[in-house]
N, C-alpha and C. Protein backbone atom coordinates (compact mmCIF):
# COMPACT_ATOMS: atom_id res chain seq x y z
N UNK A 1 20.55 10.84 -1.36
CA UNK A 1 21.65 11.76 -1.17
C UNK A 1 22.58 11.64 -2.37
N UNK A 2 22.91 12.35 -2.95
CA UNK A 2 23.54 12.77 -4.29
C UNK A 2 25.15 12.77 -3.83
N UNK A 3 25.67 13.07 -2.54
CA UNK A 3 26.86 13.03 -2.45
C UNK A 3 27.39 11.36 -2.00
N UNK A 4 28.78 11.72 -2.15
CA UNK A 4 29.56 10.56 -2.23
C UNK A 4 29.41 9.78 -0.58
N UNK A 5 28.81 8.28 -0.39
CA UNK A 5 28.67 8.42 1.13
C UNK A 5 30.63 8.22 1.57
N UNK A 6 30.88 8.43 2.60
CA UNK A 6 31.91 8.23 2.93
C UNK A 6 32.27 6.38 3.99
N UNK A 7 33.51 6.27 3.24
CA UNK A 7 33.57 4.76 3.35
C UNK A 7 33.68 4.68 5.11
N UNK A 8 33.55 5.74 6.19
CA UNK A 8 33.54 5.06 6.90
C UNK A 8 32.19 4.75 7.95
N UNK A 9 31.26 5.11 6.99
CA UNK A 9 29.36 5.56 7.38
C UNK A 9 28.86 4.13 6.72
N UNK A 10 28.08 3.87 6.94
CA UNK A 10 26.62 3.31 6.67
C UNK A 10 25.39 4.21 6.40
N UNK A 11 25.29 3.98 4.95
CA UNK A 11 23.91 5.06 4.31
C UNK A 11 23.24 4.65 4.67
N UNK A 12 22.05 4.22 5.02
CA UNK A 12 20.32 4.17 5.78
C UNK A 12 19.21 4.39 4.90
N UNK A 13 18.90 4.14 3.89
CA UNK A 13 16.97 4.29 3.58
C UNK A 13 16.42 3.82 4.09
N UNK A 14 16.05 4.31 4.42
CA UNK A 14 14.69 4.05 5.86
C UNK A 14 13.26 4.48 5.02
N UNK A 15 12.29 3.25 4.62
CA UNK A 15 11.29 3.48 3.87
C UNK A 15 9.88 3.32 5.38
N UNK A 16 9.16 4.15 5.07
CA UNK A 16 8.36 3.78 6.11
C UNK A 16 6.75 3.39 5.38
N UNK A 17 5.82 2.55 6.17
CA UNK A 17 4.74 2.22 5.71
C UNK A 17 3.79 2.71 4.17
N UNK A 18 4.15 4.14 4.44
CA UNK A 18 3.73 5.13 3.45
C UNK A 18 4.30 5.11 1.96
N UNK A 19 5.94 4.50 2.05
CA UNK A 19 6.27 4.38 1.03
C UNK A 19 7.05 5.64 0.86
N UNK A 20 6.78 6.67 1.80
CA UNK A 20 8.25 8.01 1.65
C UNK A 20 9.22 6.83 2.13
N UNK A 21 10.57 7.94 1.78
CA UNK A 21 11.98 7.57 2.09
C UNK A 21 12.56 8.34 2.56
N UNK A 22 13.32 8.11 3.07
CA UNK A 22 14.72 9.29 3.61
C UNK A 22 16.33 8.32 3.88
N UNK A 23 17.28 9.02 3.30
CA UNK A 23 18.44 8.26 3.96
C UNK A 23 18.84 9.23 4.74
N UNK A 24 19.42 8.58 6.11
CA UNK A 24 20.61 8.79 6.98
C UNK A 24 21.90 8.24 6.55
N UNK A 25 22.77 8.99 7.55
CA UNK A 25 24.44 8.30 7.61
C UNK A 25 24.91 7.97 9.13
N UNK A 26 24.90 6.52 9.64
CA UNK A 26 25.26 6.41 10.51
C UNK A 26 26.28 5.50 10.83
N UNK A 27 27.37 5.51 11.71
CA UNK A 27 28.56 4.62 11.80
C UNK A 27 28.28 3.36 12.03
N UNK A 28 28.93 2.25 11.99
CA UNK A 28 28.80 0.95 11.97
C UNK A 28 28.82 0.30 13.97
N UNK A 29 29.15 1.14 14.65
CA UNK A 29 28.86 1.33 16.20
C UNK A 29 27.62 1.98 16.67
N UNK A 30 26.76 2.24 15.50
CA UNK A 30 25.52 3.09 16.03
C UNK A 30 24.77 2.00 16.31
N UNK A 31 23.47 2.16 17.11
CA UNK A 31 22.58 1.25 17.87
C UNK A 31 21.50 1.41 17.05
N UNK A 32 20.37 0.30 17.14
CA UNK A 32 19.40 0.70 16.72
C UNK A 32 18.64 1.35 17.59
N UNK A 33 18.89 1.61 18.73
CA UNK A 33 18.68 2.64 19.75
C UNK A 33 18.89 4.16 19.09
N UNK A 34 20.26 4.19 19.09
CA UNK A 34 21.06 5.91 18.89
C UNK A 34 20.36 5.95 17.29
N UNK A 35 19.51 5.07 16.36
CA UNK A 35 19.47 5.45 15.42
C UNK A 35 18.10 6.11 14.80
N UNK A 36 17.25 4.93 15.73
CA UNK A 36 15.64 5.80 15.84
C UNK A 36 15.40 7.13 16.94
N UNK A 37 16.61 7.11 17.52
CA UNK A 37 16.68 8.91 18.21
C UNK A 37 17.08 9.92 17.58
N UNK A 38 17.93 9.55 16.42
CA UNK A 38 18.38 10.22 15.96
C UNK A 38 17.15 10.48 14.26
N UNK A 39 16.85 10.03 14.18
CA UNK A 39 15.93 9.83 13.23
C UNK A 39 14.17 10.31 13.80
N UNK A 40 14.18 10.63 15.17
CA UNK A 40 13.41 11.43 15.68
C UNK A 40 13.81 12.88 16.37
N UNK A 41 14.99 12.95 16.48
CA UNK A 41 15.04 14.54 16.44
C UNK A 41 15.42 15.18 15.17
N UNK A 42 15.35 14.66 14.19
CA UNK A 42 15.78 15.19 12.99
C UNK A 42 14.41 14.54 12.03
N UNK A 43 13.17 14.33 12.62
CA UNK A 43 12.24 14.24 11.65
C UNK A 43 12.08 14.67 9.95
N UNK A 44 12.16 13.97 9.10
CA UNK A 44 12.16 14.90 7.75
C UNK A 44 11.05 15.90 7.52
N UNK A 45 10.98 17.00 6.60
CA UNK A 45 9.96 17.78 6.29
C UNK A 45 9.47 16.62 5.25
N UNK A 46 10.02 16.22 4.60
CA UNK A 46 9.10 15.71 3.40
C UNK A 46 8.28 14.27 4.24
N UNK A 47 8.58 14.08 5.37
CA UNK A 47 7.61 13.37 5.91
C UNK A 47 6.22 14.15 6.99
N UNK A 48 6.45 15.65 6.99
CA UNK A 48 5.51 16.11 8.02
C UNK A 48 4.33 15.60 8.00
N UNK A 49 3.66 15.24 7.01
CA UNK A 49 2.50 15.04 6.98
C UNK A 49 2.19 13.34 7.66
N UNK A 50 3.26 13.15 8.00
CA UNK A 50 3.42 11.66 8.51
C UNK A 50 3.37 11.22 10.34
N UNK A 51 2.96 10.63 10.79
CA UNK A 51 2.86 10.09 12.09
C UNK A 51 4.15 10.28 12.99
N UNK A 52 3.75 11.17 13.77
CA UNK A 52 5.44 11.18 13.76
C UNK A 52 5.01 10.62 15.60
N UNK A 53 5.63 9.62 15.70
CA UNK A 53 5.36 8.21 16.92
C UNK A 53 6.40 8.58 18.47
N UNK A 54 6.40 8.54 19.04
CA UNK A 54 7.29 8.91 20.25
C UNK A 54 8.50 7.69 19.80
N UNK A 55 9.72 8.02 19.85
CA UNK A 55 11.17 7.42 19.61
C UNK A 55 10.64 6.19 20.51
N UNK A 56 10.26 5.90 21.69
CA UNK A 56 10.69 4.78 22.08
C UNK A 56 9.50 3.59 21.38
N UNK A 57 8.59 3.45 20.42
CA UNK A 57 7.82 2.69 19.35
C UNK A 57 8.28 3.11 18.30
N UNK A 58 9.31 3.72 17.57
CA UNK A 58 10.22 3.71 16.31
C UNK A 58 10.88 2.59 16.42
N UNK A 59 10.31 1.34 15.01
CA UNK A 59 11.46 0.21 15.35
C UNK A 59 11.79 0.31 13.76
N UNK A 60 13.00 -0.56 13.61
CA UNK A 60 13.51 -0.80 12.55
C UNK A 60 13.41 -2.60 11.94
N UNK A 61 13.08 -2.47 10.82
CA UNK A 61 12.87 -3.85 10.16
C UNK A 61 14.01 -3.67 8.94
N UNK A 62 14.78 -4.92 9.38
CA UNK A 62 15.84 -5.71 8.50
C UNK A 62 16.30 -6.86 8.04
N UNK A 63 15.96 -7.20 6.97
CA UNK A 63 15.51 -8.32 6.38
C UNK A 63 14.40 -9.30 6.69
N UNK A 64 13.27 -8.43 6.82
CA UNK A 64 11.74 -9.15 7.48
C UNK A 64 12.27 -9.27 8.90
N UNK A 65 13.01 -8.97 10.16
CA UNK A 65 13.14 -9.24 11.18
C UNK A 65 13.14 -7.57 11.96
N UNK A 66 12.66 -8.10 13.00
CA UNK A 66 12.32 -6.77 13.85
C UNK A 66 13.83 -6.46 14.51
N UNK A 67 14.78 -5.54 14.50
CA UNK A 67 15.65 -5.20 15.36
C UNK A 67 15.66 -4.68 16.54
N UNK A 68 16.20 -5.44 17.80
CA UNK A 68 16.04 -4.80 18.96
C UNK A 68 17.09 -3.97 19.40
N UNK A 69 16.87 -2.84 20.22
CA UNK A 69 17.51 -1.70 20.60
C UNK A 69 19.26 -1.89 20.71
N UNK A 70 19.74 -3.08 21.33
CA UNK A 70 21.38 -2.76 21.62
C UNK A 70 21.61 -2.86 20.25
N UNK A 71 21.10 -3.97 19.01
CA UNK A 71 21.81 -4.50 17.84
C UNK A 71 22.12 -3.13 16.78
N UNK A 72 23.77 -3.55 16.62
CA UNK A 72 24.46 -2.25 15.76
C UNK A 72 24.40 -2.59 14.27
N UNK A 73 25.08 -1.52 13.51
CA UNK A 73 24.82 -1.53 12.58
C UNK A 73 25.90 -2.49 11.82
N UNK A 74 27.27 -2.48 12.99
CA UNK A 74 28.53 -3.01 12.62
C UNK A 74 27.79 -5.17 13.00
N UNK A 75 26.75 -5.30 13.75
CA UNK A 75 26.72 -6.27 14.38
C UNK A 75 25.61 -6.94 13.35
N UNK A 76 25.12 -6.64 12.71
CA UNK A 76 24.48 -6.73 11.31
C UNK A 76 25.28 -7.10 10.14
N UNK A 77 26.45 -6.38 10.13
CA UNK A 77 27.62 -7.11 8.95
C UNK A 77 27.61 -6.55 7.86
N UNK A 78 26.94 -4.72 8.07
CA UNK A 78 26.56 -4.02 6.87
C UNK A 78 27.72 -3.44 6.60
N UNK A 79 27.98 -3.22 4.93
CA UNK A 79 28.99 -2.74 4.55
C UNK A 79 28.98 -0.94 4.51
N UNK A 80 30.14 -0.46 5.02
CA UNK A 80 30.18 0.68 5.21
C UNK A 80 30.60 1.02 3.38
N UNK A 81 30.13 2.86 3.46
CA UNK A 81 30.20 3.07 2.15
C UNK A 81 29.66 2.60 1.35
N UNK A 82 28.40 1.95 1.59
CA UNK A 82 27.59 1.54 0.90
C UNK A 82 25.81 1.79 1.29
N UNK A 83 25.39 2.12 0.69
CA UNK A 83 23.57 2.17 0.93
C UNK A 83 22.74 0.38 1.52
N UNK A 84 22.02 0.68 2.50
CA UNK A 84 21.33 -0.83 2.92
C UNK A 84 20.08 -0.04 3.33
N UNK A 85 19.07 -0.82 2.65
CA UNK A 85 17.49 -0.31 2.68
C UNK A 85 16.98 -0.95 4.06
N UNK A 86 16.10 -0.20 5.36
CA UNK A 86 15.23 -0.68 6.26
C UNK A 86 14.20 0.10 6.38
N UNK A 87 13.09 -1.16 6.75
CA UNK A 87 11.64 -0.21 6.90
C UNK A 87 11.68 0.37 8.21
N UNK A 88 10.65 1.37 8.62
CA UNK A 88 10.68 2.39 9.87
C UNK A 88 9.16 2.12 10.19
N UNK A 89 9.10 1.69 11.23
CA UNK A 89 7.24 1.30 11.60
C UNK A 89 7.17 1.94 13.37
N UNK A 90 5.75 2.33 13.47
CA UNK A 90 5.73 2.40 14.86
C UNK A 90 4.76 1.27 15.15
N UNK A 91 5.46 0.82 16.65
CA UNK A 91 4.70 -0.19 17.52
C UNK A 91 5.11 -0.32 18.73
N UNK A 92 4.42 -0.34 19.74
CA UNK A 92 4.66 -0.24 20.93
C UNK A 92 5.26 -1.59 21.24
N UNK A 93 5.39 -2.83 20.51
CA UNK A 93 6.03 -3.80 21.41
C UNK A 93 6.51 -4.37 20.62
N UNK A 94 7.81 -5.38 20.35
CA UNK A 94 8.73 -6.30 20.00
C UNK A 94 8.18 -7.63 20.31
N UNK A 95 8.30 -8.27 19.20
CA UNK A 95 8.20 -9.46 19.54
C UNK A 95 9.70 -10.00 19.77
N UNK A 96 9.99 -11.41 20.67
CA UNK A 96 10.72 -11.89 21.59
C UNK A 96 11.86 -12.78 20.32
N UNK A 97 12.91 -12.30 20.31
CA UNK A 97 14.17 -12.45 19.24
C UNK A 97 13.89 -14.45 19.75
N UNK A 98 14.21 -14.76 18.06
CA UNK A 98 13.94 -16.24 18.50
C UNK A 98 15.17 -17.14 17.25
N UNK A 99 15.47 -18.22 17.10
CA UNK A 99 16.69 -18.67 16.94
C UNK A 99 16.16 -19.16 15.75
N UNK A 100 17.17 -19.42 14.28
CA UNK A 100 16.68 -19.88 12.71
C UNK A 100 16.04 -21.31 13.30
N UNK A 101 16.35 -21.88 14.17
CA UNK A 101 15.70 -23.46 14.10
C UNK A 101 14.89 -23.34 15.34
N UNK A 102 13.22 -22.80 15.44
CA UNK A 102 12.49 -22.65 16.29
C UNK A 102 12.47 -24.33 16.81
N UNK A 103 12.44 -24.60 17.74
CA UNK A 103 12.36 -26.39 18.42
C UNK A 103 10.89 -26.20 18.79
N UNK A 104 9.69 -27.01 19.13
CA UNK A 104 8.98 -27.11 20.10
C UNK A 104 9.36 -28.66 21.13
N UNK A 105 8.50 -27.97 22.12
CA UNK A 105 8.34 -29.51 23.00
C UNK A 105 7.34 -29.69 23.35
N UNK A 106 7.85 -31.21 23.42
CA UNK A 106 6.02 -31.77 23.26
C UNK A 106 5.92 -32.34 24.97
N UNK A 107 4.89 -33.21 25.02
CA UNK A 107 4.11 -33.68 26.26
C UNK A 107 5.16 -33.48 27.64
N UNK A 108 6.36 -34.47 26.96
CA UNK A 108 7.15 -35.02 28.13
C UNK A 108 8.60 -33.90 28.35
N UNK A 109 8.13 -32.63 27.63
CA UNK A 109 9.26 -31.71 27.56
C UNK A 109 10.40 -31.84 27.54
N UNK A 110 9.99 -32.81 25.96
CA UNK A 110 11.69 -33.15 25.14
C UNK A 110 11.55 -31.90 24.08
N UNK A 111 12.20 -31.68 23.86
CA UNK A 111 12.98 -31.31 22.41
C UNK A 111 12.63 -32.00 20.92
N UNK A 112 11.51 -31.15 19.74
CA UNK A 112 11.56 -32.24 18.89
C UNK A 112 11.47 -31.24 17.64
N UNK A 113 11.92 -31.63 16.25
CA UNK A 113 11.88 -30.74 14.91
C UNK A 113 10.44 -30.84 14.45
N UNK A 114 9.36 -31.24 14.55
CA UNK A 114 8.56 -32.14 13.99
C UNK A 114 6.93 -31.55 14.50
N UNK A 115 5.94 -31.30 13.47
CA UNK A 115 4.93 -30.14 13.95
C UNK A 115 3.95 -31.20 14.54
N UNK A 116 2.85 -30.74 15.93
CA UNK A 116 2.21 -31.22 16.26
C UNK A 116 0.59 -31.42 15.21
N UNK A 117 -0.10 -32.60 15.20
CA UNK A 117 -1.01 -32.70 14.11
C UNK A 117 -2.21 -32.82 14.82
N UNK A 118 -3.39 -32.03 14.40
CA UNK A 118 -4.44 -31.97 15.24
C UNK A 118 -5.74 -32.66 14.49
């Protein structure tokens, strides 16, 4: 988009598998819900030739992590008035949001940092 984004939007490139692009403009309260709906009723032409997936398997990838539906754009920490690149993939399922320090437990279902050796 050639025009000026306005400081109170979040620009969107949304690159999908294919390697097309498209930006949106969406507020920093938008969902990643309200954003792959909105990004499916407004399909691009320069993507027609592209898969176009039923909205509810439109997910969004941000920073190698899958985003699930409530998480906003404001809850991400993206700067408005500014452009932030995410990929656009279809898949019917999410994998299960998991914490920077994955724990396992072992035998006696303690708690341990430390990988099991086989």
């Amino acid at each position: 988009m050639a025009s000026q984004i306005p400081p109170d939007k979040v620009n969107l490139k949304l690159i999908l598998v294919s390697g097309k692009t498209k930006e949106f403009r969406f507020f920093p309260s938008d969902s990643v819900t309200i954003i792959t709906q909105h990004v499916y009723d407004n399909w691009p032409e320069e993507w027609a030739d592209e898969q176009h997936p039923p909205t509810n398997i439109l997910r969004l990838i941000y920073q190698g992590r899958f985003l699930h539906g409530s998480v906003t754009l404001g809850g991400l920490q993206l700067a408005t008035g500014r452009t932030t690149v995410m990929h656009m993939v279809a898949r019917e399922t999410l994998p299960e949001p998991n914490s920077q320090s994955q724990m396992k437990k072992d035998k006696n279902g303690e708690q341990s940092n430390c990988c099991t050796v086989i």
